[in-house]
Every structure is written in C-alpha cells, then in structure tokens.
N, C-alpha and C. Protein backbone atom coordinates (compact mmCIF):
# COMPACT_ATOMS: atom_id res chain seq x y z
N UNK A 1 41.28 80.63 16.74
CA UNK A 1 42.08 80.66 17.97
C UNK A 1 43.43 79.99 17.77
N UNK A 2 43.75 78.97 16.87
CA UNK A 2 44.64 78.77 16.66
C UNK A 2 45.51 79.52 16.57
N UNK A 3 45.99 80.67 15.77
CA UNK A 3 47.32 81.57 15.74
C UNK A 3 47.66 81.76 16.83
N UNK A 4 46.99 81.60 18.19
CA UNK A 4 47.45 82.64 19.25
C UNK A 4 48.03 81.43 19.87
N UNK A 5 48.29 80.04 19.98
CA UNK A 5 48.79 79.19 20.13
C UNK A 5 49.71 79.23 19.75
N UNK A 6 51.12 79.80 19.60
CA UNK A 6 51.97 79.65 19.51
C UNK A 6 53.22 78.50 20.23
N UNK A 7 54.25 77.86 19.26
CA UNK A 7 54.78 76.80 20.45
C UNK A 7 55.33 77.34 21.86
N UNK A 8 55.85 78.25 21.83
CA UNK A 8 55.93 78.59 23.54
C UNK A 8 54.57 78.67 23.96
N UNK A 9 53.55 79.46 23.72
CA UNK A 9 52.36 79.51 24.52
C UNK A 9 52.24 77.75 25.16
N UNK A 10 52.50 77.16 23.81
CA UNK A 10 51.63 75.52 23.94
C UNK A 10 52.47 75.02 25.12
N UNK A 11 53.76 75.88 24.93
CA UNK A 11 54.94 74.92 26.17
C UNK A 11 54.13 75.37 27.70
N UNK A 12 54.09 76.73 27.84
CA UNK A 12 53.32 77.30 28.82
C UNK A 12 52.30 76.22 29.56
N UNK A 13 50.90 76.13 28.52
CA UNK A 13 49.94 75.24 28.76
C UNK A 13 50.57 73.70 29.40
N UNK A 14 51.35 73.48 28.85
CA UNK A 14 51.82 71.98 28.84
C UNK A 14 52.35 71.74 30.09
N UNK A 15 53.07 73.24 30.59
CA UNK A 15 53.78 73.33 31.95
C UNK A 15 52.81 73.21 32.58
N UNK A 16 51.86 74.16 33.00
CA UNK A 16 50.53 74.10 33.93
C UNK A 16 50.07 72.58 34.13
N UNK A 17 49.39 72.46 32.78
CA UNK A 17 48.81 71.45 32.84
C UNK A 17 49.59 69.64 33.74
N UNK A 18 50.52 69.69 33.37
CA UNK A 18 51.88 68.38 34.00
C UNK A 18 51.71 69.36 35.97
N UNK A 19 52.05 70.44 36.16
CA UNK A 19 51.87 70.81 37.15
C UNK A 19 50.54 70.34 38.11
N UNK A 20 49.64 71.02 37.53
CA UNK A 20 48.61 70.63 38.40
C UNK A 20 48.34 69.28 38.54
N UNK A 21 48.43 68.33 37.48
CA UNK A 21 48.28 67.08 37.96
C UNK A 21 49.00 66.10 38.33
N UNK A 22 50.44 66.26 38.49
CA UNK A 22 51.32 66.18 39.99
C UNK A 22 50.97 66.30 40.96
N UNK A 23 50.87 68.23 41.19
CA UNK A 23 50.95 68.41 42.76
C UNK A 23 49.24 69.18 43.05
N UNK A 24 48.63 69.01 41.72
CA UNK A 24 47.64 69.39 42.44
C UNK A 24 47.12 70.86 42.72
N UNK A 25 48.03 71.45 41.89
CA UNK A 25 48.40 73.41 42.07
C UNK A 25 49.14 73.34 40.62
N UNK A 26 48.90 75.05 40.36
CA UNK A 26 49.81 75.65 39.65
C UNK A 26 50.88 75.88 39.42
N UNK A 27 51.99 76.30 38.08
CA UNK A 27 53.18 77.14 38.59
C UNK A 27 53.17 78.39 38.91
N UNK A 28 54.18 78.80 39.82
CA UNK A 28 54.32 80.39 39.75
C UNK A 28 55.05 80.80 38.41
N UNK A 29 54.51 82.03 38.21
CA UNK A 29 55.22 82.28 37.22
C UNK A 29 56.57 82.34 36.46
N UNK A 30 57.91 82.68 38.00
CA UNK A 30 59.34 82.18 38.07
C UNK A 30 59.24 81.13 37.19
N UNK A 31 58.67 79.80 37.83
CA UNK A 31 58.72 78.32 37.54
C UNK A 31 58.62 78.49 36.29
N UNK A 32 57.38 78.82 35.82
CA UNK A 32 57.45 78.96 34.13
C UNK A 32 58.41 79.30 33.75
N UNK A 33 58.89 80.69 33.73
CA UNK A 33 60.04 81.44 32.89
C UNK A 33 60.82 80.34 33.06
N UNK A 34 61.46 79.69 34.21
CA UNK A 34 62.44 79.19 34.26
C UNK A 34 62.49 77.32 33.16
N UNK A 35 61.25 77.03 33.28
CA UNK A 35 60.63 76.00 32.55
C UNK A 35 61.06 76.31 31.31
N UNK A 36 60.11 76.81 30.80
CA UNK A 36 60.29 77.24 28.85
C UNK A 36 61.47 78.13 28.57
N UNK A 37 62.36 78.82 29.17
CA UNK A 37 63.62 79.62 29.24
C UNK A 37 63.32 80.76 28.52
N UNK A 38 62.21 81.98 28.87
CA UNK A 38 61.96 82.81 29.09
C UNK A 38 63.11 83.91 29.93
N UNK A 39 63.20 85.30 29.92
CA UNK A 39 64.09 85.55 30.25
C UNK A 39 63.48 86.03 31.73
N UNK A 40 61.99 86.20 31.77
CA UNK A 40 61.62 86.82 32.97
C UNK A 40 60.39 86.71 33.22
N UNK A 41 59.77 86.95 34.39
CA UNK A 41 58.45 86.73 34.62
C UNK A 41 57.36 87.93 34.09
N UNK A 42 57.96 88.95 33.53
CA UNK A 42 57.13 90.08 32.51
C UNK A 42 56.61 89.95 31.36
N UNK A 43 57.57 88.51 30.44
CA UNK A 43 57.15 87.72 28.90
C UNK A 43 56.38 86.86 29.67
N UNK A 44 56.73 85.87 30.76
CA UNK A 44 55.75 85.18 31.01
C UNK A 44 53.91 85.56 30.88
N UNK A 45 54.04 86.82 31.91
CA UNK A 45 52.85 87.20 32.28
C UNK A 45 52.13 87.54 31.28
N UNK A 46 53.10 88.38 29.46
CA UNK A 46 52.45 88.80 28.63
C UNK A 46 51.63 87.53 27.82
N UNK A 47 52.29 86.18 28.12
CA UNK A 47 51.83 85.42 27.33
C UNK A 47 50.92 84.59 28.02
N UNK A 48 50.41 84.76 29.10
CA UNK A 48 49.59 84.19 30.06
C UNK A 48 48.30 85.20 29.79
N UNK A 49 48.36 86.76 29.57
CA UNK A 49 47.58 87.37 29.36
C UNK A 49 46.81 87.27 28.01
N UNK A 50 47.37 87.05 27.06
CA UNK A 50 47.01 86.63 25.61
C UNK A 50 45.87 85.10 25.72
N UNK A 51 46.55 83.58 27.08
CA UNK A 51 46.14 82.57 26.39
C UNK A 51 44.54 83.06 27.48
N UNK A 52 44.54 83.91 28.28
CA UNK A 52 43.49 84.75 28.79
C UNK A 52 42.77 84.92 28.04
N UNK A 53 42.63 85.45 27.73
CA UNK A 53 42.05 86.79 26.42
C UNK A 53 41.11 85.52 25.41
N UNK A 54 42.16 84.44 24.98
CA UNK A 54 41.46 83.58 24.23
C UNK A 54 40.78 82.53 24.81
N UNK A 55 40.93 82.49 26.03
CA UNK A 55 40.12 81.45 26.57
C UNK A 55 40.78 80.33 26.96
N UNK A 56 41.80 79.94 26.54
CA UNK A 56 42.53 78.95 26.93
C UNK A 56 42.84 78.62 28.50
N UNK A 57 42.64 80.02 29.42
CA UNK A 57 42.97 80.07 30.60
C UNK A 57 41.93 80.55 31.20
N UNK A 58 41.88 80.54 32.74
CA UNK A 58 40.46 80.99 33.03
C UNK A 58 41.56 81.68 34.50
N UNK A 59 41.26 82.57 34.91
CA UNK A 59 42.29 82.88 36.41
C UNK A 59 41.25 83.01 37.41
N UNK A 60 41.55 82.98 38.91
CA UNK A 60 40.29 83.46 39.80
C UNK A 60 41.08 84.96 40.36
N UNK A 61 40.63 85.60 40.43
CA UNK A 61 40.89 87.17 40.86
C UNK A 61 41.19 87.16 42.14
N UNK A 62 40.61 86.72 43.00
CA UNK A 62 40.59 86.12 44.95
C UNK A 62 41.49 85.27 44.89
N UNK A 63 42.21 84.78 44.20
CA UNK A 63 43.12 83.34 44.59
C UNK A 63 44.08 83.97 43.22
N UNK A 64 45.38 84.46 43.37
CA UNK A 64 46.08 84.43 42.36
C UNK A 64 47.05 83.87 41.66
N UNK A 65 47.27 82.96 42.39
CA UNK A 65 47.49 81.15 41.55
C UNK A 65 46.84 80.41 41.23
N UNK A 66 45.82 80.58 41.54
CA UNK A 66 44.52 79.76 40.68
C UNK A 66 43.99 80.06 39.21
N UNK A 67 44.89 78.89 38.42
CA UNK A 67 44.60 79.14 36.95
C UNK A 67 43.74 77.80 36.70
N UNK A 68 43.09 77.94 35.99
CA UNK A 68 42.55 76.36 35.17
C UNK A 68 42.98 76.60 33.72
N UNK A 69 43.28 75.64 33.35
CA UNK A 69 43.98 75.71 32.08
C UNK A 69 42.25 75.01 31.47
N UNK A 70 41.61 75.34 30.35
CA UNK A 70 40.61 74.84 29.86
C UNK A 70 40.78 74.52 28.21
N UNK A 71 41.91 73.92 27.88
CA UNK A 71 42.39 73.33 26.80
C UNK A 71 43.13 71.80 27.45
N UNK A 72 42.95 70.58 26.33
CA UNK A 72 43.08 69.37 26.11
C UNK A 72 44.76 69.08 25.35
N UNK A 73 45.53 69.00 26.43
CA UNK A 73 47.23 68.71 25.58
C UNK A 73 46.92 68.04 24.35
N UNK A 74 45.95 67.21 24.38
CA UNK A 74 46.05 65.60 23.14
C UNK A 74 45.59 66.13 21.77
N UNK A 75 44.56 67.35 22.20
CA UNK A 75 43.79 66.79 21.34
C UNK A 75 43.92 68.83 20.23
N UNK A 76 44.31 69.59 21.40
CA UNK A 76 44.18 70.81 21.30
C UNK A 76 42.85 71.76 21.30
N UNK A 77 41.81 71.27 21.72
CA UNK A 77 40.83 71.45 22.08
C UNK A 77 40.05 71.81 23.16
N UNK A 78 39.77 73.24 23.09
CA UNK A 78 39.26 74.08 24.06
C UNK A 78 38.13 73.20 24.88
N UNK A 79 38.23 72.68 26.48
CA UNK A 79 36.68 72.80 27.11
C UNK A 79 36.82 73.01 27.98
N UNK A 80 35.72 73.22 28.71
CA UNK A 80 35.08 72.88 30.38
C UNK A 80 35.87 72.62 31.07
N UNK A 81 36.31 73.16 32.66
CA UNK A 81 37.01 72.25 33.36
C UNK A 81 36.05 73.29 34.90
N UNK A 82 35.99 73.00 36.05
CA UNK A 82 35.42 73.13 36.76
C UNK A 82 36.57 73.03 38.27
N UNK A 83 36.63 74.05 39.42
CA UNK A 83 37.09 73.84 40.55
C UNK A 83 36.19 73.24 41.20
N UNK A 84 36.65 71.92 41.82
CA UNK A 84 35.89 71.12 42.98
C UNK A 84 36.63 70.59 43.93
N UNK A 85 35.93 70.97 45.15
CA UNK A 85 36.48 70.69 46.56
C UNK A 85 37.08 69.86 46.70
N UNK A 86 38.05 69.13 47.41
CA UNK A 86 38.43 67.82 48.10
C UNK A 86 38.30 68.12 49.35
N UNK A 87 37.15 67.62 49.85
CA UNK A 87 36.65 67.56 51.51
C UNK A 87 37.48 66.87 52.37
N UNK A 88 37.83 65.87 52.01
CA UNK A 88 38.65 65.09 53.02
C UNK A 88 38.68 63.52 52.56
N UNK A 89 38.44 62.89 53.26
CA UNK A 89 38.38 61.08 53.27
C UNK A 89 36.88 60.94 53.98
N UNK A 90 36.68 59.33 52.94
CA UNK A 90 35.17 58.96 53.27
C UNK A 90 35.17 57.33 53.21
N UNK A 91 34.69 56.75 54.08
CA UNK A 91 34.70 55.11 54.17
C UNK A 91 34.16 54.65 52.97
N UNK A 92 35.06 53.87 52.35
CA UNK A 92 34.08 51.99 51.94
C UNK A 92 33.88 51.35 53.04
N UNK A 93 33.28 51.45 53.69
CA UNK A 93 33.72 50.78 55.05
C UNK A 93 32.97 51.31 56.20
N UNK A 94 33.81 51.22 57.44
CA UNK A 94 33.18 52.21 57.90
C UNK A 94 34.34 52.63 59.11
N UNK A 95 34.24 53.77 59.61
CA UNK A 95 34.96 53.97 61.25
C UNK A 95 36.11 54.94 60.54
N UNK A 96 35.68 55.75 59.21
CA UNK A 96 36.27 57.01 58.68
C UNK A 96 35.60 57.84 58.47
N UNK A 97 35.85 59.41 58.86
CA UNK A 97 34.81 60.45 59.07
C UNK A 97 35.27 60.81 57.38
N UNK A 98 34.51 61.70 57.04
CA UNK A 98 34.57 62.62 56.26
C UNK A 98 34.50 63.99 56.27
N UNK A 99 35.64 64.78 56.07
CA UNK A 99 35.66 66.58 57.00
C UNK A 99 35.16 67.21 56.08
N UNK A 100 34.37 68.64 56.30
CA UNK A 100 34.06 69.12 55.38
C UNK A 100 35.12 70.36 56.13
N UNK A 101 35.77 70.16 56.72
CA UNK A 101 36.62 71.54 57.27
C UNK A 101 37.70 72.12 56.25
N UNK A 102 38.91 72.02 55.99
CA UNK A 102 39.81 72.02 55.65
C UNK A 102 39.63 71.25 54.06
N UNK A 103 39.78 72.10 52.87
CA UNK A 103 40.06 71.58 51.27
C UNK A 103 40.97 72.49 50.75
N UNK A 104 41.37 71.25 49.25
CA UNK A 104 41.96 71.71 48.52
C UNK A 104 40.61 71.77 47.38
N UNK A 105 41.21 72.21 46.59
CA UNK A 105 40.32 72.36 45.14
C UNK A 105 41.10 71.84 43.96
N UNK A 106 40.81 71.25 43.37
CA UNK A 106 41.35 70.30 41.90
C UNK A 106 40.05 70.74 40.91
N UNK A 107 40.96 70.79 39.79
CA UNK A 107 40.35 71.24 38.42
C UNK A 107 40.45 70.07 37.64
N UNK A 108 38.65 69.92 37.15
CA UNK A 108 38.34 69.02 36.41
C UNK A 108 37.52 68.64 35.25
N UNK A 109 37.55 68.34 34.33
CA UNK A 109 36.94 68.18 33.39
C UNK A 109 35.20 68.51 33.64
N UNK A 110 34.40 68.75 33.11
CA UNK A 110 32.88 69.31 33.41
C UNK A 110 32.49 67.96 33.13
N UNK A 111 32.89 67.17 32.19
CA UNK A 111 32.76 65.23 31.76
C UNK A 111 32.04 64.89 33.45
N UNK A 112 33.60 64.78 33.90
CA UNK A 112 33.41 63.98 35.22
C UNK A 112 32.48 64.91 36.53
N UNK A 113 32.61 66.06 36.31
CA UNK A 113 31.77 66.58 37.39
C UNK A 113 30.44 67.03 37.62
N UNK A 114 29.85 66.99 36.60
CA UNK A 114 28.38 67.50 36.22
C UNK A 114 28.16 68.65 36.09
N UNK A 115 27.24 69.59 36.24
CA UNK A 115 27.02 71.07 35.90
C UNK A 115 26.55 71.31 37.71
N UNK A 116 25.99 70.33 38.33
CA UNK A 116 25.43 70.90 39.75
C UNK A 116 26.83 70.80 40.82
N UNK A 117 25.93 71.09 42.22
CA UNK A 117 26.86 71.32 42.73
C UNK A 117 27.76 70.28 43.29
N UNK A 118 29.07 70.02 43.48
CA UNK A 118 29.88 68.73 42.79
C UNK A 118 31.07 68.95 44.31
N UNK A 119 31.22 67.82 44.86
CA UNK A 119 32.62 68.04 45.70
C UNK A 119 33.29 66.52 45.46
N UNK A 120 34.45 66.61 46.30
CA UNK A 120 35.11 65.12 46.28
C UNK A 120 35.37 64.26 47.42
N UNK A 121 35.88 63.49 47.84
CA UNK A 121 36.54 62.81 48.93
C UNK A 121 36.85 61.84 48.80
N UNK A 122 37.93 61.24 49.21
CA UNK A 122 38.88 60.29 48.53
C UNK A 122 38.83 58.97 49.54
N UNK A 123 38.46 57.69 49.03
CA UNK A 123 38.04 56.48 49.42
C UNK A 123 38.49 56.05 50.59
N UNK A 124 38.13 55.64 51.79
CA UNK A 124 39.29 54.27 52.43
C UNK A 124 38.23 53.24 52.57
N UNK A 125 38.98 52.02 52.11
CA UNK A 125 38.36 51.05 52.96
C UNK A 125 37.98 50.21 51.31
N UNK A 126 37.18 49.02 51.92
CA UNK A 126 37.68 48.18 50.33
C UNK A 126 35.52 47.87 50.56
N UNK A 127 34.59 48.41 50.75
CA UNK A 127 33.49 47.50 50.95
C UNK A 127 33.01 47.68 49.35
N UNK A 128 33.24 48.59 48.39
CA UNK A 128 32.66 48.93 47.22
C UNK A 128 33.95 48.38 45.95
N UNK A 129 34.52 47.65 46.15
CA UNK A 129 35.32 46.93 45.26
C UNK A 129 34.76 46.35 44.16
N UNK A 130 34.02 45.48 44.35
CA UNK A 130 32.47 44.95 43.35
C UNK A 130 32.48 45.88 42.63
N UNK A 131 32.48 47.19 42.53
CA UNK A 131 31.38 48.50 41.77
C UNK A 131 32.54 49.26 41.79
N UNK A 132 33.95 48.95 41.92
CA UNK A 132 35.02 49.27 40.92
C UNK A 132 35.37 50.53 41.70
N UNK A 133 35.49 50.24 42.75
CA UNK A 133 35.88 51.58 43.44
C UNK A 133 36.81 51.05 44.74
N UNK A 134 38.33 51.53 44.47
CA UNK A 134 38.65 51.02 45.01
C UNK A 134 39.83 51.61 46.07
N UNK A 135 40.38 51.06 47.74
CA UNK A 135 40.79 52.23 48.69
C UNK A 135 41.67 53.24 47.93
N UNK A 136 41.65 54.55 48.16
CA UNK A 136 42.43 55.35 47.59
C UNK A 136 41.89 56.12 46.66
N UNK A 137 40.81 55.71 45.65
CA UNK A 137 40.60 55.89 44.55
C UNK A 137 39.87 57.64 45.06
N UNK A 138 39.50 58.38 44.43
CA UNK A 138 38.54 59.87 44.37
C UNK A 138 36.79 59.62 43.88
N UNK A 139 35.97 60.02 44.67
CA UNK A 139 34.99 59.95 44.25
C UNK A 139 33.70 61.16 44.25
N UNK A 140 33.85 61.85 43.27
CA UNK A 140 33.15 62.94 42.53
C UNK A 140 31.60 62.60 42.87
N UNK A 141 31.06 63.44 43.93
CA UNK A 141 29.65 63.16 44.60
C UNK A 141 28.84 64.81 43.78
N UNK A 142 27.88 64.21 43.63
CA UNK A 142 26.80 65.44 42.94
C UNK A 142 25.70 65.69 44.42
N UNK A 143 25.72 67.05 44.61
CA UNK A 143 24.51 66.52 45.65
C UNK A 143 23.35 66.68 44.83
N UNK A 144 22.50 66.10 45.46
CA UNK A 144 21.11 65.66 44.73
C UNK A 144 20.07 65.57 45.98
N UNK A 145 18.93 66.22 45.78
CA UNK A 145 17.98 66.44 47.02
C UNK A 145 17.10 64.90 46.73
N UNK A 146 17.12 64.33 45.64
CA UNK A 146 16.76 63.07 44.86
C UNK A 146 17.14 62.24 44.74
N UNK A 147 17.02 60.93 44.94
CA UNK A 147 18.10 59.65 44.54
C UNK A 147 16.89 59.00 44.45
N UNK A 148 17.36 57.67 43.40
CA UNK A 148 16.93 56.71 43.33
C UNK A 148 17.22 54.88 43.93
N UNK A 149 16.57 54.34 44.03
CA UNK A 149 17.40 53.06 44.62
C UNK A 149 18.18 52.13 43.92
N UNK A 150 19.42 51.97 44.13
CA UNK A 150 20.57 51.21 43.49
C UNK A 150 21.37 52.62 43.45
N UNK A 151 21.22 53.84 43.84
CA UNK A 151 22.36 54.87 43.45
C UNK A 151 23.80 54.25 44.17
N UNK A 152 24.77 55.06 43.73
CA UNK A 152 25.64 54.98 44.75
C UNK A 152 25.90 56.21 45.24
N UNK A 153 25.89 56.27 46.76
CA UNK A 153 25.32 57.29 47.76
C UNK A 153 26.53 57.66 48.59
N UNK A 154 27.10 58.57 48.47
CA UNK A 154 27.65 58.81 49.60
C UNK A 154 26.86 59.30 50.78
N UNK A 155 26.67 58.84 52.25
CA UNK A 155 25.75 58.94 53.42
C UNK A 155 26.20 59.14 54.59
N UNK A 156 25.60 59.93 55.26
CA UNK A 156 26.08 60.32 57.11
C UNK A 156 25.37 59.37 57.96
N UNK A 157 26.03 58.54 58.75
CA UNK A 157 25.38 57.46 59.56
C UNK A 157 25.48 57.87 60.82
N UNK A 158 25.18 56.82 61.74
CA UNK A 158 25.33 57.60 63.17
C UNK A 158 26.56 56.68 63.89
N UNK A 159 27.35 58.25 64.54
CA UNK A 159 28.64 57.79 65.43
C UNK A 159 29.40 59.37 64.31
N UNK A 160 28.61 60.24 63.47
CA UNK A 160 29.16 61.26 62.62
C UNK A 160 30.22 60.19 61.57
N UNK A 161 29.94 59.04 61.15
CA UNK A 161 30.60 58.91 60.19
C UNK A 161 29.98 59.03 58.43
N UNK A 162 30.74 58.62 57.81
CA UNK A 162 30.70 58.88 56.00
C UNK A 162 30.94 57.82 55.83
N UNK A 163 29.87 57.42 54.70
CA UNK A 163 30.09 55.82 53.88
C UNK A 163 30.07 56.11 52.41
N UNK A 164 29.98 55.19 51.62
CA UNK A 164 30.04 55.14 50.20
C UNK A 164 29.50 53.95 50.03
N UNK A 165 28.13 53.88 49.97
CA UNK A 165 26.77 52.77 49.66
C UNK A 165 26.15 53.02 48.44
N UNK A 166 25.75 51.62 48.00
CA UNK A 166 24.88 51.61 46.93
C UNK A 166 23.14 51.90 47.71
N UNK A 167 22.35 52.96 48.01
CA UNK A 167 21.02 52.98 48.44
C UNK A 167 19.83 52.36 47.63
N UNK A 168 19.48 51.91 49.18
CA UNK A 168 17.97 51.45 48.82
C UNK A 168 17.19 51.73 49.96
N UNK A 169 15.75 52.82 49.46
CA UNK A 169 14.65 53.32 50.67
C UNK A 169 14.28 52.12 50.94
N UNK A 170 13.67 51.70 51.96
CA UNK A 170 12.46 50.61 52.59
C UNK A 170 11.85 51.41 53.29
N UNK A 171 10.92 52.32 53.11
CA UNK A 171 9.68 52.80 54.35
C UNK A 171 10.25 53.24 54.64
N UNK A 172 9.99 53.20 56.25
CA UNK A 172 10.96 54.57 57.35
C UNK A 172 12.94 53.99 57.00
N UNK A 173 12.66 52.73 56.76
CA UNK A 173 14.38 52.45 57.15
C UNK A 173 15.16 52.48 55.62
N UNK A 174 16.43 53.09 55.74
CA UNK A 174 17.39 52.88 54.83
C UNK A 174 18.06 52.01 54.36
N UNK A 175 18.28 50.87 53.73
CA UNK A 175 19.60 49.96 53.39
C UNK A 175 20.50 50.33 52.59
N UNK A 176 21.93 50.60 53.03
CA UNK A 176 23.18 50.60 52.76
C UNK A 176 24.08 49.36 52.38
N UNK A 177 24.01 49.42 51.10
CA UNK A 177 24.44 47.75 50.25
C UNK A 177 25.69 47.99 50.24
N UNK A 178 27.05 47.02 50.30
CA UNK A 178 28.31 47.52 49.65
C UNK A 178 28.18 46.48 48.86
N UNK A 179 29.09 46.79 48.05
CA UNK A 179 29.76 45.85 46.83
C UNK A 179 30.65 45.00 47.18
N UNK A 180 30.79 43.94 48.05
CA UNK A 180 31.72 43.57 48.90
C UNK A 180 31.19 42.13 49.58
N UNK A 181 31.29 41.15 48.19
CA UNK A 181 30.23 39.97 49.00
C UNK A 181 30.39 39.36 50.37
N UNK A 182 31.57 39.62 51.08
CA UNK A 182 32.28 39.57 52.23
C UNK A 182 31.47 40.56 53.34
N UNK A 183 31.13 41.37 52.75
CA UNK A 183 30.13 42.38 53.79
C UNK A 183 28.39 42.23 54.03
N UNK A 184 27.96 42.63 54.75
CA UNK A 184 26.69 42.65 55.27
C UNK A 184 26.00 43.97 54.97
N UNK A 185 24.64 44.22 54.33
CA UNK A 185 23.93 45.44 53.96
C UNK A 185 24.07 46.12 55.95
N UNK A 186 24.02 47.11 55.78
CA UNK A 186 23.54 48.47 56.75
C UNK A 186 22.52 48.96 56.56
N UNK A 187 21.55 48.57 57.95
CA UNK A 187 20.45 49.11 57.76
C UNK A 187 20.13 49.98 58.89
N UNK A 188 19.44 51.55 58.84
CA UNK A 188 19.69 52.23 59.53
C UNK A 188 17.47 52.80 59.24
N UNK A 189 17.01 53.51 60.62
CA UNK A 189 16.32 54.44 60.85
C UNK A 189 16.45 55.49 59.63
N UNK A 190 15.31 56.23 58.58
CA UNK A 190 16.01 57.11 57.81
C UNK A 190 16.39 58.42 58.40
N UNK A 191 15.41 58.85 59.34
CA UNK A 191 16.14 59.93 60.08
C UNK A 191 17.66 59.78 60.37
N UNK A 192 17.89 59.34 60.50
CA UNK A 192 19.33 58.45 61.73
C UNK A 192 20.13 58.69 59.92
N UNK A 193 20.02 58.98 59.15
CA UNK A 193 20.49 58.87 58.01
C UNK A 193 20.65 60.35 56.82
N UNK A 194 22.02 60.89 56.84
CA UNK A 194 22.35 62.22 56.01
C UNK A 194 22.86 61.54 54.60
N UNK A 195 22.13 61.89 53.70
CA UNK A 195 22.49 61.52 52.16
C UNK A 195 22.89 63.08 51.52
N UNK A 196 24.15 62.80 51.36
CA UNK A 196 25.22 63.84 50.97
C UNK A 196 24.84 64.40 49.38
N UNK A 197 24.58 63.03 48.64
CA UNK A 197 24.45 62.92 47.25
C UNK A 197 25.02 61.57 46.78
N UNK A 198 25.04 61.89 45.03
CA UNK A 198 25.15 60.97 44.22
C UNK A 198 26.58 60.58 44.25
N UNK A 199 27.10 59.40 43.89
CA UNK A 199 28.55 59.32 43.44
C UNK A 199 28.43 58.93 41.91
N UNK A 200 28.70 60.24 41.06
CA UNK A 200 28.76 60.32 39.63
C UNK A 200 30.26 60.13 38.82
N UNK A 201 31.49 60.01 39.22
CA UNK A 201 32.70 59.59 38.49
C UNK A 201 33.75 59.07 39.86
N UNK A 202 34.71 58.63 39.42
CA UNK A 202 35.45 57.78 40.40
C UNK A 202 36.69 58.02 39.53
N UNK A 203 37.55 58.60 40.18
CA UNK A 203 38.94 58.73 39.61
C UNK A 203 40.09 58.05 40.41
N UNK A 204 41.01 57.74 39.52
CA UNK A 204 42.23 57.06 40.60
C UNK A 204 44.03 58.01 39.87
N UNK A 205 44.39 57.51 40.83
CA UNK A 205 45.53 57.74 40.29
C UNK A 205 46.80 56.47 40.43
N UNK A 206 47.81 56.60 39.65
CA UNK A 206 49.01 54.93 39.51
C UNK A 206 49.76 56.01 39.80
C-alpha cells in the first residue's frame, strides 16, 4: 500500500486529519484543492478515490462529507477508527441532563471505543476528579447490560438527570460513589435507577 501514498495524497490525509480534529468535521473538497494547491476539485476527487480504493479512507454514502480517515499521521499506519455519537453533556455532579436528542458524531480510534455499542458526552461538574476525569473532559460510555461494582457508570437518576459514578449494587438499593472526597455517596432505590453503561476512555482536549 505504500506506493499509493504519494506526498500529495499524504498532504490530503494530513489536511483531513488536522481538520477533523479542530472542528470536528471534514474538508470539502474546494478546501482541499485549495489547501495542497491542486488546480480543482476533479484531481482532488481522483485522489480521494484512489486513498478509497486502498483503504486509507472509509466515506459514508448517506452523509457525503463524512470521511474517516483510517490511517495514523505519526506512524503511517493503517487502523480502526469508528463514528461515535456526542449525545450531549452529563454531570460529575449533579443538576445536568444528558440529551440523547440532537448529536454530532466524532471519529475515533477503535483503542478508545471498544467494538460494542459506544456513544459520548462531555463532563460538567468536578465530583469524579479523584478518577481523573475532569469538567470538560469527553467520556466514551460502552453500554453494557452488565456491570460490575467499582465500574465507572454513567446513570439516570430521578428528577431525568445523568451522572458519572463509580457503582456499587447493595440489594434493592444502588450507591453512586464520586471521586470527590468533598462529596457524599448517592444512594438511590434500584428501580429509581437507569444505568446507561460503562465509562471505558476519557478524552480531553488543551
């Protein structure tokens, strides 16, 4: 696969790739041409079709700016990368909903997201600081019909809000630990209690 890497192709990749993790999206193709100084968006497209072909690119057919680039700038090395939701915002804390209405989708390494089914929502509130998670930060939830005690849980409490707890079952009742020696466990009815899933990676951005 190497030959088909050519240094414009690599400039191509390099564009995408700096793109999406800015703003979070792709370029249009203009942007490219105009990026690598291409004369038009017809060479663009031919060379977008090629890093296709080899895998380097993955496109969605229903969404036609939706590229994932599935090559590594550093290292040049083809992998995995996965579309996953950004639902909205979810408490360390508490007295922040979490929407499942309205997302974007961010492309991410298969590392951080697992193979099941995987969404995101991005922190407020400081109760999980202890356990390195901190306001602002992204946190990559697996759902899981399973948990164990000590997970860290993202959970539906009552008043329709979203937390981000370390769980522990007791019998009928739930405890909701934060990491936050300043805070007090939450203990809730388990009915009275929606466990979303696991929290499996935690991303931030500077």
């Amino acid at each position: 696969m190497a030959e088909v890497l050519t240094p414009m192709r690599r400039a191509i990749l390099d564009y995408i790739v700096a793109c999406q993790r800015e703003r979070n999206f792709p370029p249009t193709i203009r942007e490219i041409a105009a990026h690598v100084g291409l004369s038009g968006p017809a060479t663009v497209k031919n060379h977008i079709d090629v890093l296709v072909q080899a895998g380097y690119i993955v496109k969605n057919p229903k969404q036609p700016r939706a590229i994932t680039v599935q090559w590594e700038p550093a290292t040049s090395v083809v992998g995995r990368t996965r579309e996953i939701p950004l639902l909205g915002a979810v408490a360390a804390g508490t007295g922040v909903l979490a929407s499942e209405t309205d997302h974007e989708v961010m492309s991410l390494p298969e590392e951080f997201t697992g193979r099941g089914e995987s969404f995101m929502l991005q922190v407020r509130g400081d109760s999980m600081i202890e356990a390195g998670i901190l306001p602002g930060d992204y946190v990559v939830v697996e759902r899981r019909s399973e948990l164990r005690a000590g997970d860290i849980v993202v959970a539906g409490i009552p008043g329709d809000e979203a937390t981000v707890k370390r769980y522990f079952p007791q019998g009928s009742r739930i405890v909701l630990k934060p990491e936050n020696s300043a805070l007090e466990p939450m203990e809730f009815d388990a009915l009275d209690v929606s466990l979303f899933g696991k929290v499996i990676s935690v991303l931030r951005r500077y």
